[in-house]
C-alpha atoms as a PDB file:
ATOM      1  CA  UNK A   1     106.469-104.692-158.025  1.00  0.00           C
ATOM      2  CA  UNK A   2     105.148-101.103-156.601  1.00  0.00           C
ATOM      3  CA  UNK A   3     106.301-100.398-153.125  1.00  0.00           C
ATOM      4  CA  UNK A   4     102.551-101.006-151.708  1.00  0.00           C
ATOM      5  CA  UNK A   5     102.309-104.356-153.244  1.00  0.00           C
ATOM      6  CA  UNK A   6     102.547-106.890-149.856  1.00  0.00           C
ATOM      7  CA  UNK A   7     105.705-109.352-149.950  1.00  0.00           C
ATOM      8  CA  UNK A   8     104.063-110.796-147.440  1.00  0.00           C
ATOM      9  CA  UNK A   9     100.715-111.024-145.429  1.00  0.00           C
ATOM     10  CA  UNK A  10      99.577-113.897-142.918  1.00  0.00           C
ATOM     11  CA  UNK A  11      96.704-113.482-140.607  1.00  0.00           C
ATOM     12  CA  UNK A  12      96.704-115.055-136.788  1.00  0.00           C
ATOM     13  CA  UNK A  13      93.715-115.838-134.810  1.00  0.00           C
ATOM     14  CA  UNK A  14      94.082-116.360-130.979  1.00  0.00           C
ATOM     15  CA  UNK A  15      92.122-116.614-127.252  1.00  0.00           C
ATOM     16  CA  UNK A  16      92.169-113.907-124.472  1.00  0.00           C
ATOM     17  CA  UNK A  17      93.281-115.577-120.898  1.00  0.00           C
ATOM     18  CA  UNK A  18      95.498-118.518-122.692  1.00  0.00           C
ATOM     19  CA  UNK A  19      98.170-117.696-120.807  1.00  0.00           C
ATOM     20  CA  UNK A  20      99.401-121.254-122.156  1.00  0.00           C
ATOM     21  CA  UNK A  21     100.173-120.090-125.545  1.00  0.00           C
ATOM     22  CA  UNK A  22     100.711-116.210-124.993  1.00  0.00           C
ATOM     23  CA  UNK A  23     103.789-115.145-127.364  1.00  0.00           C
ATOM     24  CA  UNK A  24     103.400-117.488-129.885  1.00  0.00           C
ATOM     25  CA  UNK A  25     102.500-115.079-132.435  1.00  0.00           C
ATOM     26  CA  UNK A  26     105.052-112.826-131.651  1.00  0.00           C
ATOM     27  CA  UNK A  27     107.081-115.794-132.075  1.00  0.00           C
ATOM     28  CA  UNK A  28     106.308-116.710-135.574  1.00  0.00           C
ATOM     29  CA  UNK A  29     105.803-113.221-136.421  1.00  0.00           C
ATOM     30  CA  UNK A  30     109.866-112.866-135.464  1.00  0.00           C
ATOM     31  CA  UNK A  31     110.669-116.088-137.424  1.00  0.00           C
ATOM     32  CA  UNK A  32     109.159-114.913-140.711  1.00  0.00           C
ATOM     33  CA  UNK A  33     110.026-111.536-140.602  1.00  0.00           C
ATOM     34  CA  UNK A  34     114.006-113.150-140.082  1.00  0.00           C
ATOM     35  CA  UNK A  35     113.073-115.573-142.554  1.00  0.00           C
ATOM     36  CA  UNK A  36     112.350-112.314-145.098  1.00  0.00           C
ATOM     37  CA  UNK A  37     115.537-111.351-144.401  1.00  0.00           C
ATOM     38  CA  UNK A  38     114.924-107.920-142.914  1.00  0.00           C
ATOM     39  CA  UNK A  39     117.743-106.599-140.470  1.00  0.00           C
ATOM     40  CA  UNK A  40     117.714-107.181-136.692  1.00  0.00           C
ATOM     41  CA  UNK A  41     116.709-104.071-135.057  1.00  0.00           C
ATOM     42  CA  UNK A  42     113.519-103.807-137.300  1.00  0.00           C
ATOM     43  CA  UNK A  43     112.428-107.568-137.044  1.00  0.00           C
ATOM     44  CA  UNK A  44     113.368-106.596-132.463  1.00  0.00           C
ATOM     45  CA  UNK A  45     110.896-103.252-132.855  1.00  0.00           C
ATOM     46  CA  UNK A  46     108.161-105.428-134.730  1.00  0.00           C
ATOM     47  CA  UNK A  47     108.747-108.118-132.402  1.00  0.00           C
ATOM     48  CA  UNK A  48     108.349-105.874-129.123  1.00  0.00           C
ATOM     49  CA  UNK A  49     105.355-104.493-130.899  1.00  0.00           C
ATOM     50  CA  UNK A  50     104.290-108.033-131.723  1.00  0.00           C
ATOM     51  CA  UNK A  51     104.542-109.003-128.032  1.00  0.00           C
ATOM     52  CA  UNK A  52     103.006-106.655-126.086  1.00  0.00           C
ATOM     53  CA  UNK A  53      99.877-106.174-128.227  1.00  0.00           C
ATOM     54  CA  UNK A  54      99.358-110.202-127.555  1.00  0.00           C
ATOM     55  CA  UNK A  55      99.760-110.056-124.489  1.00  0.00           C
ATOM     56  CA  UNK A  56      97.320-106.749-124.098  1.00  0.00           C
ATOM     57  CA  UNK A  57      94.674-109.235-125.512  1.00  0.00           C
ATOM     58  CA  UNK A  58      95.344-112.406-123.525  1.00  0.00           C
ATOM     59  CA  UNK A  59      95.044-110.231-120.854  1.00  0.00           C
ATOM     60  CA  UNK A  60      92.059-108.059-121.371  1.00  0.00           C
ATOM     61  CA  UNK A  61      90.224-109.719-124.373  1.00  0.00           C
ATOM     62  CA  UNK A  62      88.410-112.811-125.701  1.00  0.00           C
ATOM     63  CA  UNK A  63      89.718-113.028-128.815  1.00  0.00           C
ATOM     64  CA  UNK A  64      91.603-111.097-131.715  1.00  0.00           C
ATOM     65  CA  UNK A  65      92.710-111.427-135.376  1.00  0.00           C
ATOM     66  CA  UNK A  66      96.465-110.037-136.133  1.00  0.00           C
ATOM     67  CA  UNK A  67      97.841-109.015-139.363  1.00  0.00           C
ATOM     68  CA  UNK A  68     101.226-108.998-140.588  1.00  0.00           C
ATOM     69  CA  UNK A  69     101.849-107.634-144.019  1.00  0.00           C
ATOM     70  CA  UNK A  70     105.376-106.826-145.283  1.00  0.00           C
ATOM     71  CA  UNK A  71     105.874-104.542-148.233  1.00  0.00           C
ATOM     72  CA  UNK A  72     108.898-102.897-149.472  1.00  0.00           C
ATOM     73  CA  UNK A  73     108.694 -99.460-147.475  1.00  0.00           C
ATOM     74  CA  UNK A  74     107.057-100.778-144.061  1.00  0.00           C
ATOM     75  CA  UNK A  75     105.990-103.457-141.757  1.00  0.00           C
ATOM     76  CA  UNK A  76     102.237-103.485-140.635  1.00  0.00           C
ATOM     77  CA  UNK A  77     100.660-105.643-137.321  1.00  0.00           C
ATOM     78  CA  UNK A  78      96.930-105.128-136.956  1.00  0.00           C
ATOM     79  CA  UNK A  79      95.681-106.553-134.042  1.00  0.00           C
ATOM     80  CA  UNK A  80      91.389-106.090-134.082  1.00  0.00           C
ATOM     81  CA  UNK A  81      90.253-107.499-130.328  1.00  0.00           C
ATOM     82  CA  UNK A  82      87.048-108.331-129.075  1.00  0.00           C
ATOM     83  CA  UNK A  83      87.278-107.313-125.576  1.00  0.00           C
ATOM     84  CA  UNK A  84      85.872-104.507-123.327  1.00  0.00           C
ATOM     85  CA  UNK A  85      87.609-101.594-124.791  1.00  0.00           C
ATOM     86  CA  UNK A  86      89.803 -98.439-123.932  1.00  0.00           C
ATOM     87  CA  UNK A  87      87.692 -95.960-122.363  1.00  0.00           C
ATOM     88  CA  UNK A  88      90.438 -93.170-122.777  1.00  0.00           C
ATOM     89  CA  UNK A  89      93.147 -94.245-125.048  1.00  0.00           C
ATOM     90  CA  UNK A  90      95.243 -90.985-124.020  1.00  0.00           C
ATOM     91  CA  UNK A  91      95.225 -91.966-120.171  1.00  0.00           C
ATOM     92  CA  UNK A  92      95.895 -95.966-121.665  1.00  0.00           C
ATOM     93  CA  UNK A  93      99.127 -94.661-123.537  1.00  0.00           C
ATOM     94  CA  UNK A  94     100.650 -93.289-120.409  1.00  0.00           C
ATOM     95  CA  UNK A  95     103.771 -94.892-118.858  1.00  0.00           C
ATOM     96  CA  UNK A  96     102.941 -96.736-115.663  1.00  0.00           C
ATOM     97  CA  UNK A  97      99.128 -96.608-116.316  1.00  0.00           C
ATOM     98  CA  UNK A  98      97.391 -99.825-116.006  1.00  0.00           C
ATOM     99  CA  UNK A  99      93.607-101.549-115.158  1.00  0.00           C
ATOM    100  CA  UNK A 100      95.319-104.702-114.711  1.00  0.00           C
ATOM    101  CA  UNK A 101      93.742-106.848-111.815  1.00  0.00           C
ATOM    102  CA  UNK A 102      96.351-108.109-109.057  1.00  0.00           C
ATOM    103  CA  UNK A 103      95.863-111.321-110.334  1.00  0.00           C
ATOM    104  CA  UNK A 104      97.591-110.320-113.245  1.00  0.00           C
ATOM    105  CA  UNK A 105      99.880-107.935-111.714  1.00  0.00           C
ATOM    106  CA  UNK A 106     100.846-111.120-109.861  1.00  0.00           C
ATOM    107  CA  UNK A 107     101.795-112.830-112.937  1.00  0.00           C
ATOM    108  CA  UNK A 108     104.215-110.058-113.994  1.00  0.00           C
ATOM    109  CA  UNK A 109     102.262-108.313-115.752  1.00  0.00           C
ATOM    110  CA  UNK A 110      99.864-104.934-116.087  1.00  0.00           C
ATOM    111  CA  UNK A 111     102.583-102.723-115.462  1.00  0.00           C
ATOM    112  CA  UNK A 112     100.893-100.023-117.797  1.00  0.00           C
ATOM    113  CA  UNK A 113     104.155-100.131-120.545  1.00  0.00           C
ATOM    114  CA  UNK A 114     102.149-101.803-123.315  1.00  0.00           C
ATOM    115  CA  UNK A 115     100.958 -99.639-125.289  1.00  0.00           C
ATOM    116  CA  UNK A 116     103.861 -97.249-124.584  1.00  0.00           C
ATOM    117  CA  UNK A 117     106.523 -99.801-125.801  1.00  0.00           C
ATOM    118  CA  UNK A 118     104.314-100.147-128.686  1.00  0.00           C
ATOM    119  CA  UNK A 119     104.385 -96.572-129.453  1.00  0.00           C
ATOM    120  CA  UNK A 120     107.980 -96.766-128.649  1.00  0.00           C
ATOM    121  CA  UNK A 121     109.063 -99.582-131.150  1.00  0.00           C
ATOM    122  CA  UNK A 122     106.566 -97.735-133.869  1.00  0.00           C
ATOM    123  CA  UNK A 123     106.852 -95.290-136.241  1.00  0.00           C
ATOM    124  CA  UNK A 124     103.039 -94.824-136.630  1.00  0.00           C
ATOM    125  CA  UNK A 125     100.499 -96.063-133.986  1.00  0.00           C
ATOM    126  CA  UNK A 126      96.539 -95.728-134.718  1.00  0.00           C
ATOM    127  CA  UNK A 127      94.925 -97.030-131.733  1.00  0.00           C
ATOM    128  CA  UNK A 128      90.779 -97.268-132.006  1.00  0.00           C
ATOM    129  CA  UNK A 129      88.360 -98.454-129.301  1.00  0.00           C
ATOM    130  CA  UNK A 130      84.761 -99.103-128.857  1.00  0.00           C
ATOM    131  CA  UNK A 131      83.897 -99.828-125.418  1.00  0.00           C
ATOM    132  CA  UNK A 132      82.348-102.978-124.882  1.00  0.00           C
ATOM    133  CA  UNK A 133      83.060-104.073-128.787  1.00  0.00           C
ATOM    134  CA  UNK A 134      87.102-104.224-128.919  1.00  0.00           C
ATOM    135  CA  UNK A 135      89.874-102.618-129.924  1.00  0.00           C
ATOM    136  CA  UNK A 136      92.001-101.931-133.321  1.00  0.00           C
ATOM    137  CA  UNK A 137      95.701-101.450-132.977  1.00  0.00           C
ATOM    138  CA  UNK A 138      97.235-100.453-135.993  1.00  0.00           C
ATOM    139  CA  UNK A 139     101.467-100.192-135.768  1.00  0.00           C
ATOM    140  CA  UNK A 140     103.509 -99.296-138.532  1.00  0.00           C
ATOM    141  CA  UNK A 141     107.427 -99.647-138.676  1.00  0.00           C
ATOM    142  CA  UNK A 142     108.787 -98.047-141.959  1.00  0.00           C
ATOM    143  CA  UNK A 143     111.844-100.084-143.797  1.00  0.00           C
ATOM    144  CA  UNK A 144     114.508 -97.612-144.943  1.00  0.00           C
ATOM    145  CA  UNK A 145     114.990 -97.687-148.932  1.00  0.00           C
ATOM    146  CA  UNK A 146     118.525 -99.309-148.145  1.00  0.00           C
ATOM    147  CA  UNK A 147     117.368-101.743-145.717  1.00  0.00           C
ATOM    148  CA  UNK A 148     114.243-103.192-147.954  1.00  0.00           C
ATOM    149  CA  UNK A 149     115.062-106.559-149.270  1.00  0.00           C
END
């Protein structure tokens, strides 16, 4: 097996607004990354990432396909939204910086450390955006040659 080959891949599909549901693929994506056997602080980091890219979408989008694919060097989530955009991913990635309605706010949310904790919990982040199309979030969190399974 070459170290690009996926162990693992499983896609998710899931609504913007169901606030009902929101971290239930960060959920599973936990479970099977435990379930692959890959240490604790790299199946937290994917999980954080994980999180708060769902919850970007329930909050902003209407809907989004995620990607997790294992290999032996890294973990990849891929979240590609339909939703109204990033108009300046730069001022987006700033701590505290958010567009988040009150509504939300209210909720506990839109406290603009999203896309930071992502960057955080990453080791490569690719962010892309088309206003009024959606965006692509693309995190990477390398496995360490001792720590791949």
């Amino acid at each position: 097996m070459t170290s690009n080959e996926p162990l693992f891949v499983r896609q998710f599909r899931f609504e913007g607004k169901d606030f009902a549901n929101a971290g239930s693929v960060s959920t599973e994506v936990k479970a099977i990354l435990r379930s692959l056997g890959l240490p604790a602080p790299l199946v937290r980091r994917a999980s954080i990432v994980s999180y708060e890219a769902e919850m970007n979408v329930v909050i902003y989008a209407s809907s989004c396909t995620a990607t997790l694919l294992v290999d032996l060097r890294r973990i990849v989530l891929t979240f590609d939204d339909r939703g109204p955009g990033i108009p300046d991913i730069g001022l987006a990635m700033q701590v505290g910086y958010s567009t988040a309605t009150q509504e939300i706010r209210e909720m506990g949310f839109g406290a603009g450390m999203g896309l930071p904790n992502i960057q955080r919990n990453s080791d490569s982040l690719d962010v892309r955006s088309t206003v009024g199309h959606g965006t692509r979030l693309e995190a990477v969190i390398l496995i360490p040659p001792e720590q791949a399974s």
